[in-house]
Protein backbone atom coordinates (compact mmCIF):
# COMPACT_ATOMS: atom_id res chain seq x y z
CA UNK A 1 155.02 -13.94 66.00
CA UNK A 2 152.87 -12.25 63.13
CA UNK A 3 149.88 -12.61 64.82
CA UNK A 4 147.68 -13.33 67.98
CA UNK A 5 144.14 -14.34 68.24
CA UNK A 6 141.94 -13.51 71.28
CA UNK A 7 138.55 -15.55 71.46
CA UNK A 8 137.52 -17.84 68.35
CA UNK A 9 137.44 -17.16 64.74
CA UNK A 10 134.33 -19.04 64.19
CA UNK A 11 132.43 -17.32 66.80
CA UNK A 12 133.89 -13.87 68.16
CA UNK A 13 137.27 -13.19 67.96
CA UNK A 14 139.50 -10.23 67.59
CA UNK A 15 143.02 -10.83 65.89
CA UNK A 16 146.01 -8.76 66.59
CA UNK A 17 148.67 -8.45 63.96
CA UNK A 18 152.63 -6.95 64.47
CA UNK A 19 154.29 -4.64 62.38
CA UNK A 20 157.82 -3.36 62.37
CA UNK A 21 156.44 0.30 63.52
CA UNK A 22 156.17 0.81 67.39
CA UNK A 23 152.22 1.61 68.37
CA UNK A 24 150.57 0.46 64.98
CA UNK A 25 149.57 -3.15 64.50
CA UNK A 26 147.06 -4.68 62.06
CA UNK A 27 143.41 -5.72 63.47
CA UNK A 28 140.38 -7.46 62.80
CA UNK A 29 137.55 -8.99 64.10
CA UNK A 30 136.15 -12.21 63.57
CA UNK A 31 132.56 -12.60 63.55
CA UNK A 32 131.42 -16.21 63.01
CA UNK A 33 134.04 -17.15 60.90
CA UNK A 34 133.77 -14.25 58.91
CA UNK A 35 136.60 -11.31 59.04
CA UNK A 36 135.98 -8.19 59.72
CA UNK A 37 138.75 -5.06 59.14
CA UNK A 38 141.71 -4.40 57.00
CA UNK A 39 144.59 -6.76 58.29
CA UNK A 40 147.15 -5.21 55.86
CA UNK A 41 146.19 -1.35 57.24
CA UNK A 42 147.76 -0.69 60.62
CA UNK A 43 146.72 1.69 62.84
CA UNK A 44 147.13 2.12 66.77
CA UNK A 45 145.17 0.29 69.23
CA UNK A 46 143.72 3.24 71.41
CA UNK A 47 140.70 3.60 69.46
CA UNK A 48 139.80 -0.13 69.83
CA UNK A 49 140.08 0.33 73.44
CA UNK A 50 138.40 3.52 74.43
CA UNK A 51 135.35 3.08 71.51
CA UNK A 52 134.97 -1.05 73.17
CA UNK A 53 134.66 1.00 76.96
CA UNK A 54 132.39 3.48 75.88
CA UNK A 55 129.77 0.54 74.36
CA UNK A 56 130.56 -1.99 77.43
CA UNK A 57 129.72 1.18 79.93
CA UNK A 58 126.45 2.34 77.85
CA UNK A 59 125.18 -0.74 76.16
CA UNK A 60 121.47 -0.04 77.27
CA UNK A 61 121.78 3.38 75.37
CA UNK A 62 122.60 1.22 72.03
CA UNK A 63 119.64 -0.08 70.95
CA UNK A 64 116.18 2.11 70.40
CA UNK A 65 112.59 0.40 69.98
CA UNK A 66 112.16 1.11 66.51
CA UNK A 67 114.92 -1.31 65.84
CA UNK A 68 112.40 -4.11 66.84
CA UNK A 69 110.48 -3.86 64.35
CA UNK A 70 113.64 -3.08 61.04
CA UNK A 71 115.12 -5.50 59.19
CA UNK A 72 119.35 -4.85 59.83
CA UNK A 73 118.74 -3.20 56.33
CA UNK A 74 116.26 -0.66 57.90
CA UNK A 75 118.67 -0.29 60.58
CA UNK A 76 121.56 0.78 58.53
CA UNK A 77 119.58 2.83 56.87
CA UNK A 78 118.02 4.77 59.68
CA UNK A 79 121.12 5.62 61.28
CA UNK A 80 123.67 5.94 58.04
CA UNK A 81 122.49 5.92 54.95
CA UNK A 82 119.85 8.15 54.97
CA UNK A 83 122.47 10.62 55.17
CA UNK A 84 123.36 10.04 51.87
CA UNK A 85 120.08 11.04 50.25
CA UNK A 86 117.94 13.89 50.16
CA UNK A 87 115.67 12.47 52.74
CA UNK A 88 118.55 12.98 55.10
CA UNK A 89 118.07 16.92 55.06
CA UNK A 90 114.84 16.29 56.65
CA UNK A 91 116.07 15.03 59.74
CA UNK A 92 116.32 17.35 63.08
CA UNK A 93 120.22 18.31 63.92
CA UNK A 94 119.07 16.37 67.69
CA UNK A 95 118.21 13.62 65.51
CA UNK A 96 120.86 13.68 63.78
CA UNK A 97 123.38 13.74 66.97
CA UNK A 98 121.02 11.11 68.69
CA UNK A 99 121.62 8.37 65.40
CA UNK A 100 125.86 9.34 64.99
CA UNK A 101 126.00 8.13 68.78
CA UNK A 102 125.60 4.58 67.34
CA UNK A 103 128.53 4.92 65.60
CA UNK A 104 131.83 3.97 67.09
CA UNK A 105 135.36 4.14 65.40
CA UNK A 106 137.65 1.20 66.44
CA UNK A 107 140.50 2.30 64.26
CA UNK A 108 142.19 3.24 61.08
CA UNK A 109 141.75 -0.45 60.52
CA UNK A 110 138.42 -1.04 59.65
CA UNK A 111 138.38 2.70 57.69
CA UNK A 112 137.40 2.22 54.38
CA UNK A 113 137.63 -1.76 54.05
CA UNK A 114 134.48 -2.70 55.32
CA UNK A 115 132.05 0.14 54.31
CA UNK A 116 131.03 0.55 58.20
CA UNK A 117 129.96 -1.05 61.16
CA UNK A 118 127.40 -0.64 63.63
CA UNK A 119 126.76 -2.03 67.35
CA UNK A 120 123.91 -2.75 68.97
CA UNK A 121 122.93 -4.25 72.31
CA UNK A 122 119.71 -6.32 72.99
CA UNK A 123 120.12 -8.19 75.74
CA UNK A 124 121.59 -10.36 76.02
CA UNK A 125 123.86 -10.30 72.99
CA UNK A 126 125.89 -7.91 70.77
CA UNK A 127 124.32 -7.61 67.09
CA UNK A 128 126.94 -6.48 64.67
CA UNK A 129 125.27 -5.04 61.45
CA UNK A 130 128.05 -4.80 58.80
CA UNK A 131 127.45 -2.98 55.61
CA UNK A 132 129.94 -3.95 52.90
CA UNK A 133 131.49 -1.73 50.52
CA UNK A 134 129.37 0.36 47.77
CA UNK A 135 126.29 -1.72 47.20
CA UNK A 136 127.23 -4.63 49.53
CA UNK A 137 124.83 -6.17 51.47
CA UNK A 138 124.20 -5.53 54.91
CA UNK A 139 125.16 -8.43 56.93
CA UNK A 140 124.01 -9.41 60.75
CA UNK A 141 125.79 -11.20 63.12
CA UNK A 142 124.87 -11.37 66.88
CA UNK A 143 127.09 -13.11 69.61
CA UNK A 144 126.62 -12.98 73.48
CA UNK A 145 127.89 -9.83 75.22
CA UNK A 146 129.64 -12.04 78.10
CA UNK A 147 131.62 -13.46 75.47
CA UNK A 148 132.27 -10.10 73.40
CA UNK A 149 133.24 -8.84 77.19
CA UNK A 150 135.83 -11.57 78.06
CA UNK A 151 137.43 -11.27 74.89
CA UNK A 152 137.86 -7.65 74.70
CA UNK A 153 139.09 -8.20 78.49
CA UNK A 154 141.69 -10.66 76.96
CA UNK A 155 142.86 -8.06 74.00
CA UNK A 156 143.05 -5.42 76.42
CA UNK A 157 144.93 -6.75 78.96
CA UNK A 158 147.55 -7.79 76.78
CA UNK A 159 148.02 -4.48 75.13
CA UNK A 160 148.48 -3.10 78.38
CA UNK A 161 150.79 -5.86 79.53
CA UNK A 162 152.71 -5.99 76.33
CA UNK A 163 152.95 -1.81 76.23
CA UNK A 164 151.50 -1.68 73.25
CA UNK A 165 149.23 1.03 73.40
CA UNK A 166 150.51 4.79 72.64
CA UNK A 167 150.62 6.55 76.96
């Protein structure tokens, strides 16, 4: 088996790719039939896990009202890449902790592929803002959180049934 997919490609899915090294595995997301991760970078699985309970726990606490009114462009902006201009000294150190809280880490394997991603919750769906490498464009993708939340359940369970995940 080279790979397993949880959930659908062309809507949410999360694919799960073997290696020959215990604990690291190759993963992605799918987003609407569009990928999302490195799937030749491998990387363990904890960080998928933990960063996926920390958003389903808090999801209220991922979304401000300012976001209402930005374009997913605005958004990326406001909470990363203002950092990477001089406007960015401006901002408060609280601010600054407040805006990094939006960012969560699912693994090695979406490091450096995908420029970064973001999560945000409006209920009742999951908005994925995805800004591509150097000048790429900032893409937006939003799926239902019931069906982000069975899927993860899916991925989950079988790392823990399959003992794939690092104790």
């Amino acid at each position: 088996m080279k790979s397993i997919l949880f959930g659908d490609k062309d809507y949410f899915g999360i694919e799960l790719g073997f290696t020959k090294t215990t604990y690291r595995y190759k993963l992605r997301f799918w987003i609407k039939g569009k990928p999302l991760g490195s799937f030749t970078k491998a990387g363990e699985l904890n960080a998928s896990i933990r960063e996926y309970k920390k958003f389903a726990i808090n999801k209220e606490n991922y979304h401000l009202p300012v976001f209402d009114n930005f374009s997913p462009a605005d958004i990326e902006y406001y909470l990363v890449g203002i950092f990477f201009t001089d406007e960015g000294n401006n901002v408060e150190l609280k601010e600054i902790d407040k805006r990094q809280s939006f960012y969560l880490f699912f693994g090695d394997q979406f490091s450096n592929q995908t420029g970064h991603t973001l999560l945000l919750y409006k209920y009742p769906n999951v908005i994925f803002i995805i800004k591509r490498p150097m000048d790429g464009p900032v893409d937006c993708y939003e799926i239902q959180f019931e069906t982000f939340r069975k899927v993860f359940d899916e991925y989950i369970d079988y790392t823990l049934h399959n003992d794939l995940i690092q104790p």
